[in-house]
N, C-alpha and C. Protein backbone atom coordinates (compact mmCIF):
# COMPACT_ATOMS: atom_id res chain seq x y z
N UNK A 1 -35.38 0.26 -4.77
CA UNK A 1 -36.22 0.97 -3.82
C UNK A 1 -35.43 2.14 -3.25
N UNK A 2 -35.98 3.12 -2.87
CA UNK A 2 -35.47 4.17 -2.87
C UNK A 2 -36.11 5.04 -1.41
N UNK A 3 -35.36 5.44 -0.27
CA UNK A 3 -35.99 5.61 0.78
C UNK A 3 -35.16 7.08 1.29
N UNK A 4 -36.39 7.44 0.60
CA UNK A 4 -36.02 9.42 1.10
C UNK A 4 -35.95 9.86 2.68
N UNK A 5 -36.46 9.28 3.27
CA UNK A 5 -36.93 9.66 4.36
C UNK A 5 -36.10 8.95 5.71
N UNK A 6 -34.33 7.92 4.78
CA UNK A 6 -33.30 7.90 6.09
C UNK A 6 -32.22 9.00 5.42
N UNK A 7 -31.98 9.31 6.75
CA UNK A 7 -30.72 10.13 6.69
C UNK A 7 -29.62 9.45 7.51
N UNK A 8 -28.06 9.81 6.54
CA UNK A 8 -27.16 9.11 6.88
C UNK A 8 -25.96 10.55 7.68
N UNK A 9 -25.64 9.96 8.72
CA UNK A 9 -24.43 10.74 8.66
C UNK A 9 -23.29 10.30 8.48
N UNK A 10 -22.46 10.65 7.46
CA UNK A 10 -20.99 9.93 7.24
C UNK A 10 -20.06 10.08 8.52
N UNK A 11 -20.23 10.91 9.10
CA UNK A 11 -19.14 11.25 10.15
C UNK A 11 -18.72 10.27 11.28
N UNK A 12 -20.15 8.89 11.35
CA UNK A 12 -20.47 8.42 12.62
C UNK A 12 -20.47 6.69 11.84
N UNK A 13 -19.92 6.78 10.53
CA UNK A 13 -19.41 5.46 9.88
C UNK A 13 -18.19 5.70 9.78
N UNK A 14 -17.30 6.71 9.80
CA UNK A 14 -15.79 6.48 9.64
C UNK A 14 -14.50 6.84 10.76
N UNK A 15 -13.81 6.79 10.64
CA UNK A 15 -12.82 6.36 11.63
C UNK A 15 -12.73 7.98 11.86
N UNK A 16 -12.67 8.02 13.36
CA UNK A 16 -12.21 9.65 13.74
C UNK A 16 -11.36 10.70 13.03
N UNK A 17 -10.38 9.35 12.93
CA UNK A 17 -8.72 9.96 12.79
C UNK A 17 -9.06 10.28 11.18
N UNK A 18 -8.94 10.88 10.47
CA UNK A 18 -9.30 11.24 8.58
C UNK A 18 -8.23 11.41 8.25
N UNK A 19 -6.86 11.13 8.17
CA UNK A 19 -5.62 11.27 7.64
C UNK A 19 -5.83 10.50 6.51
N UNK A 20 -5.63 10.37 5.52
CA UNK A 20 -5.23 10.00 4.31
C UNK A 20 -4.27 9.80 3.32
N UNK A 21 -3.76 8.87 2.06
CA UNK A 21 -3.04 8.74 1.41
C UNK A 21 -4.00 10.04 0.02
N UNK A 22 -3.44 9.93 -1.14
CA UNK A 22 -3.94 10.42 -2.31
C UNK A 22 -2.77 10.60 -3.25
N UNK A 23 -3.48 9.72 -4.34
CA UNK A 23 -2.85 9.42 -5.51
C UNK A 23 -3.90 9.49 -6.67
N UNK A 24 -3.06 9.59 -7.57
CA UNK A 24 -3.80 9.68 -9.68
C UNK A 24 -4.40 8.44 -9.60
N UNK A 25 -5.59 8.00 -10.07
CA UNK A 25 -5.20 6.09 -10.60
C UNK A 25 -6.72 6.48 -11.36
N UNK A 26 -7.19 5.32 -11.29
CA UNK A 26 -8.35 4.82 -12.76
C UNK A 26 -9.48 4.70 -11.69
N UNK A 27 -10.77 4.48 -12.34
CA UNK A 27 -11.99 3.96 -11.94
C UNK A 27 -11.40 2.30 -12.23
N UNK A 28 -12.65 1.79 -11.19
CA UNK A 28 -12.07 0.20 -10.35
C UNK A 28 -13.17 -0.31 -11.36
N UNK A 29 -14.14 0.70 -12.24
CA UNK A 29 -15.49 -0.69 -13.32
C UNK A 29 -14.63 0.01 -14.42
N UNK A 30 -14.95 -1.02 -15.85
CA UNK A 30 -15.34 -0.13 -17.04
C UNK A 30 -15.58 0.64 -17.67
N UNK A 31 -14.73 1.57 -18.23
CA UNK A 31 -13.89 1.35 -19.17
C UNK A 31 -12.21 1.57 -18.50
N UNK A 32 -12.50 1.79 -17.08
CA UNK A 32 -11.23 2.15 -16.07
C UNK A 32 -10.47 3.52 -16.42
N UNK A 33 -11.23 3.99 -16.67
CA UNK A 33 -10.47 5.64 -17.49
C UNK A 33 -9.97 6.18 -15.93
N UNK A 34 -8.67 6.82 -16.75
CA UNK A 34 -7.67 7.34 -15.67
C UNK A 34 -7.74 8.71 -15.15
N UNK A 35 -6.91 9.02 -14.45
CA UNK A 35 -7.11 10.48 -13.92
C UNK A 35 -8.13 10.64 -13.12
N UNK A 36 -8.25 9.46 -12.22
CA UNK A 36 -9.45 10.05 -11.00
C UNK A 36 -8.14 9.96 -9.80
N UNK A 37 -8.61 10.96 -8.73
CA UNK A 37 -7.87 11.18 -7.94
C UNK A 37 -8.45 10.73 -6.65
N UNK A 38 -7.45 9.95 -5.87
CA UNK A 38 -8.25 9.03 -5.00
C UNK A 38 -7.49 9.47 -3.31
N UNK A 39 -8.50 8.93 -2.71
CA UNK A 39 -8.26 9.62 -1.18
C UNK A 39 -8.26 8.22 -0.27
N UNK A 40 -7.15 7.81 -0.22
CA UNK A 40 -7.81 6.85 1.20
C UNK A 40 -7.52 6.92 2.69
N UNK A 41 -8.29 6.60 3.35
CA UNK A 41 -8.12 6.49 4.62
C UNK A 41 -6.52 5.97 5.11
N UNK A 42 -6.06 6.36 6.07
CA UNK A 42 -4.63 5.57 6.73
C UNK A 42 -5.38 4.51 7.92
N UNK A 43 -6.57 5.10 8.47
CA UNK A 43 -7.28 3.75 9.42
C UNK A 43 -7.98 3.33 8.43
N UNK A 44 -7.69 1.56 8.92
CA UNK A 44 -8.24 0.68 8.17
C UNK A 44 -9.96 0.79 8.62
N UNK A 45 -10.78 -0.14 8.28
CA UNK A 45 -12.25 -0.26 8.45
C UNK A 45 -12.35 -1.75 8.37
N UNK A 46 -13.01 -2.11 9.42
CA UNK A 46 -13.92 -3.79 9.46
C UNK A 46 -15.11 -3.47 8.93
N UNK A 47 -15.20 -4.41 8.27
CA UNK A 47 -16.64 -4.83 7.34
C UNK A 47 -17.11 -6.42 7.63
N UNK A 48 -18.33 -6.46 8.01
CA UNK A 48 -18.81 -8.39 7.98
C UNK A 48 -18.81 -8.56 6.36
N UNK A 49 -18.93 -9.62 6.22
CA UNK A 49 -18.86 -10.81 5.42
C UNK A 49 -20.50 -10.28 4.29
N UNK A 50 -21.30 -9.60 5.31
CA UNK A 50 -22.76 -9.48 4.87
C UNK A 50 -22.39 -8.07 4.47
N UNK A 51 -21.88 -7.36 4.91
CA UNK A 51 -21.46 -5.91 4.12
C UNK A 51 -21.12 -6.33 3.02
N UNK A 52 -19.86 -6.70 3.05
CA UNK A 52 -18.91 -6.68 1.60
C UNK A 52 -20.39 -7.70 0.42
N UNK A 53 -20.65 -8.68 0.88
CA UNK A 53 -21.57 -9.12 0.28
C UNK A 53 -22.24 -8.18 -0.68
N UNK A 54 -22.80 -7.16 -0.02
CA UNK A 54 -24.36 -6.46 0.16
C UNK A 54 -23.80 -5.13 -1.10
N UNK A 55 -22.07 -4.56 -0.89
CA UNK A 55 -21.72 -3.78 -2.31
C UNK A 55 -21.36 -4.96 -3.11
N UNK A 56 -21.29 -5.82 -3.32
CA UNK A 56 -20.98 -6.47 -4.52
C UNK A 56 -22.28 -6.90 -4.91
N UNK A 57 -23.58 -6.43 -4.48
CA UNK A 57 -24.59 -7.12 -5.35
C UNK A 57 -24.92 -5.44 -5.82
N UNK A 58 -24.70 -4.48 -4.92
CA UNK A 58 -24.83 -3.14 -5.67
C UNK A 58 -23.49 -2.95 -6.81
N UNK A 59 -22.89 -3.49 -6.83
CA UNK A 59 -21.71 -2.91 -7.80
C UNK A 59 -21.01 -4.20 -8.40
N UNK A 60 -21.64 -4.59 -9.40
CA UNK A 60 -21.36 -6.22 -9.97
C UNK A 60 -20.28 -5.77 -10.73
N UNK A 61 -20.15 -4.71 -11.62
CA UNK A 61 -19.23 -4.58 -12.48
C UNK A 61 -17.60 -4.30 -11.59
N UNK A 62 -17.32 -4.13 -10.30
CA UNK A 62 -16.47 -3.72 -9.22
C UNK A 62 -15.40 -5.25 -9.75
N UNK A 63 -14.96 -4.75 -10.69
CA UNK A 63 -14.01 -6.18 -11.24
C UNK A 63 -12.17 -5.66 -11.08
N UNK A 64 -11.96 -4.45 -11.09
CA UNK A 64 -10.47 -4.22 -12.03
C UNK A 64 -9.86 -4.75 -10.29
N UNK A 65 -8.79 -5.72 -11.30
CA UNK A 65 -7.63 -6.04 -9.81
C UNK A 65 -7.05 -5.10 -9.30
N UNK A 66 -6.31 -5.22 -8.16
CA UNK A 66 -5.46 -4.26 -7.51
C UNK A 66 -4.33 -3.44 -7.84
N UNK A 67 -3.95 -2.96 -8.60
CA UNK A 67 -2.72 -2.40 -9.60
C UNK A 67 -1.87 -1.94 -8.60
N UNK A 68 -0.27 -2.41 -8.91
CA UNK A 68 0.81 -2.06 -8.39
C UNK A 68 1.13 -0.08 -8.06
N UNK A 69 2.10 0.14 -7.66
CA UNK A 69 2.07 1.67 -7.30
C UNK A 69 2.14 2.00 -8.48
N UNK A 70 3.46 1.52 -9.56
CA UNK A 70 3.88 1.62 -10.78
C UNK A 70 4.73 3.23 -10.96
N UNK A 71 5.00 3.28 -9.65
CA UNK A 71 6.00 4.50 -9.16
C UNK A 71 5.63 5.89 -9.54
N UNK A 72 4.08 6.06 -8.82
CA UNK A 72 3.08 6.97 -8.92
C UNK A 72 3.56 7.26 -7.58
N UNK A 73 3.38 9.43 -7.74
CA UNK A 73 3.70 9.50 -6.30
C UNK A 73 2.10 9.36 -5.79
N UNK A 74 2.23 8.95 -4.23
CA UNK A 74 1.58 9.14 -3.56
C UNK A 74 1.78 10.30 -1.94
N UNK A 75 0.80 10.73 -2.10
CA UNK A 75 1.01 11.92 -0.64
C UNK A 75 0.23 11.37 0.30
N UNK A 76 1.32 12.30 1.56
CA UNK A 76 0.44 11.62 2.87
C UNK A 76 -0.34 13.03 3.30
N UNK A 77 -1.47 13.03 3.67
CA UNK A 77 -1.93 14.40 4.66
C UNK A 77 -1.13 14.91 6.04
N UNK A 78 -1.64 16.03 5.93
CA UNK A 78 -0.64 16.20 7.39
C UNK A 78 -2.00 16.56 8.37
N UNK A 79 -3.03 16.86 7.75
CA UNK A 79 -4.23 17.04 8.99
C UNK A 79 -5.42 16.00 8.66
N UNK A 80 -6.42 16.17 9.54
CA UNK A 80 -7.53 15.32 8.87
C UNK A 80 -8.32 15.65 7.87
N UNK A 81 -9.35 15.00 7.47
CA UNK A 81 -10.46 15.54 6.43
C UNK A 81 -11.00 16.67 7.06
N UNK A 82 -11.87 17.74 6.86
CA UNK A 82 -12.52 18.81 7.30
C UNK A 82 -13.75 18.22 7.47
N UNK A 83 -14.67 18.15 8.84
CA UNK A 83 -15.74 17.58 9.18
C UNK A 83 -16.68 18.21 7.72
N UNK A 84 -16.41 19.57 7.33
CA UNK A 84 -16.99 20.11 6.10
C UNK A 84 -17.28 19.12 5.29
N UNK A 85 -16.47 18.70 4.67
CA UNK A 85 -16.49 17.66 3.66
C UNK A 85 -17.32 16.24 3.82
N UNK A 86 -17.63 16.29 4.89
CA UNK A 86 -18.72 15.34 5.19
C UNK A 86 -19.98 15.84 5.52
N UNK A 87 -20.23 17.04 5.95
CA UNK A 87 -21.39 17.21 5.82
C UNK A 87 -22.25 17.80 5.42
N UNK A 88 -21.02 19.23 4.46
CA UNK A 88 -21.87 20.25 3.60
C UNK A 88 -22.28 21.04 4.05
N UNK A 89 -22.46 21.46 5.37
CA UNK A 89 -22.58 21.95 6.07
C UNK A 89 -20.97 23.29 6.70
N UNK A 90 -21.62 25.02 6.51
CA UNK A 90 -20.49 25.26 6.43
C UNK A 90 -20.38 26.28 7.90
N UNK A 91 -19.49 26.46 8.78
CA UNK A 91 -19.43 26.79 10.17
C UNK A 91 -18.67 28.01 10.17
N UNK A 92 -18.57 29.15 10.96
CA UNK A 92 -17.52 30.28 10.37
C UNK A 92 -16.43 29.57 11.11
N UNK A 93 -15.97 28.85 11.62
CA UNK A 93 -14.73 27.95 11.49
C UNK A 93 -14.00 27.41 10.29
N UNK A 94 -15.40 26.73 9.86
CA UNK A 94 -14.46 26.29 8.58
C UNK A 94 -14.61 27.20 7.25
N UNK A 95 -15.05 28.36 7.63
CA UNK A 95 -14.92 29.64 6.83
C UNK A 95 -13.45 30.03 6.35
N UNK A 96 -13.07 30.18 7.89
CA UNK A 96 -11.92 30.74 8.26
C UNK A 96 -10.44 29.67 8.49
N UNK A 97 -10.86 28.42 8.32
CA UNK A 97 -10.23 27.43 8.29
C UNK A 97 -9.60 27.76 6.70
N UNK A 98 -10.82 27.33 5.95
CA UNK A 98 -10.57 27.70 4.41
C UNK A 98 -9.98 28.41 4.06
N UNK A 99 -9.82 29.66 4.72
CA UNK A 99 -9.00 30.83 4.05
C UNK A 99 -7.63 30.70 3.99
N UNK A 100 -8.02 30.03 5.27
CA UNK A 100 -6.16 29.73 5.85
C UNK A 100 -5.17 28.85 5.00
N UNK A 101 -6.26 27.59 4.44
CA UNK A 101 -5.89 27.05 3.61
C UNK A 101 -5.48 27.62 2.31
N UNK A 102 -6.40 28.13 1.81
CA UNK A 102 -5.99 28.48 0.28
C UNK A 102 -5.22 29.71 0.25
N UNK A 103 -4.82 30.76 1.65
CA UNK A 103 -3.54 31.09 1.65
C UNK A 103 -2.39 30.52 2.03
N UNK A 104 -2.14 28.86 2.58
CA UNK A 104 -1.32 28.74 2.13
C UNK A 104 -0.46 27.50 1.33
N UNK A 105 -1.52 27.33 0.69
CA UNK A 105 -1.73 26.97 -0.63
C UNK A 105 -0.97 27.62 -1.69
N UNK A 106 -1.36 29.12 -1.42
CA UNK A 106 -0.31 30.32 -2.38
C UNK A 106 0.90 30.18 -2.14
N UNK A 107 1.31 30.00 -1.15
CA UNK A 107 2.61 30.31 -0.80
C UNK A 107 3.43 28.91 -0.38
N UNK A 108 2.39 27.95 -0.71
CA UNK A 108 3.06 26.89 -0.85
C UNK A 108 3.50 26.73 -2.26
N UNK A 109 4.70 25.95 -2.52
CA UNK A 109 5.42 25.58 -3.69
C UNK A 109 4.97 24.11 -4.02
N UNK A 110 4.92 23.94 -5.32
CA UNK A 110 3.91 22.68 -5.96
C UNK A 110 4.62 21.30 -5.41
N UNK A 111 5.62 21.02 -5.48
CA UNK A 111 6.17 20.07 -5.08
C UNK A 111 6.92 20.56 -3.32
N UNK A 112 6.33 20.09 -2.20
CA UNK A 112 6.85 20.78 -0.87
C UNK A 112 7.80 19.01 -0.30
N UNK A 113 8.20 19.42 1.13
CA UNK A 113 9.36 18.78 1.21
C UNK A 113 8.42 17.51 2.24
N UNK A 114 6.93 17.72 1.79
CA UNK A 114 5.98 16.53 2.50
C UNK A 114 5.79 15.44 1.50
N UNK A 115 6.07 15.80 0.47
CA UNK A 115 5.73 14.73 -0.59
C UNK A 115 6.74 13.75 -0.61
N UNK A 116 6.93 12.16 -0.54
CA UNK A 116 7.02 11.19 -0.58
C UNK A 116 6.75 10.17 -1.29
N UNK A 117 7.44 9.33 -2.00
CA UNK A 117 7.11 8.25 -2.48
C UNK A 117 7.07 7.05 -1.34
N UNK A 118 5.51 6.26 -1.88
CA UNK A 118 5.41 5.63 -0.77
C UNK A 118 6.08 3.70 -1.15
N UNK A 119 7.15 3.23 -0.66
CA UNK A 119 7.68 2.52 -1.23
C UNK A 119 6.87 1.22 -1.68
N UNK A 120 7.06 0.13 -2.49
CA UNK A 120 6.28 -0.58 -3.09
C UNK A 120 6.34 -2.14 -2.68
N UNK A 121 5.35 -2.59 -2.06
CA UNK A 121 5.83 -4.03 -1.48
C UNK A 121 5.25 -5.19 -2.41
């Protein structure tokens, strides 16, 4: 069933703070093909018992175990997500936010002195 007519805002399901890890790794179903690049949160999230339930009857194939780091770097953010990115929605803030970024982006060097390996427990 399919219900056009709710609208969700992501901004007001996730944790304020948007700092993040991001690393290389695989899709979590079948055939697990690699090279997806993954973003996670640094705040954790509570879920009931009836959530987690409720994606595992949407996502049955959600099988691959937890895979070690396997001494993949992982990076930490140094700011949050851009409210942008959640809502598609674009502001001459984050016009000008953007610019800022992808200049310095240029003048950043590929490997900078933020990158870290995150150790493996």
């Amino acid at each position: 069933m399919t219900r056009v007519d709710v609208k969700i805002n992501p901004s007001l399901v996730i944790p304020a703070k948007r700092t993040y890890y991001a690393f290389l790794g695989s899709l979590t179903t079948p055939p697990c093909t690699e090279g997806v690049l993954w973003l996670v949160l640094k705040t954790p999230m509570q879920v009931s018992k009836e959530q987690l339930g409720g994606f595992g009857t949407l996502y049955k194939n959600n099988v691959r175990p937890v895979q070690g780091v396997n001494n993949r770097l992982i990076k930490e953010s140094r700011k949050n997500i851009s409210p942008l990115s959640l809502t598609g929605k674009v502001s001459p803030q984050d016009t000008v936010r953007r610019a800022e970024m992808d200049r310095q982006k240029r003048q950043t060097p590929r490997r900078s002195k933020y990158d870290r390996r995150i150790p493996q427990y």
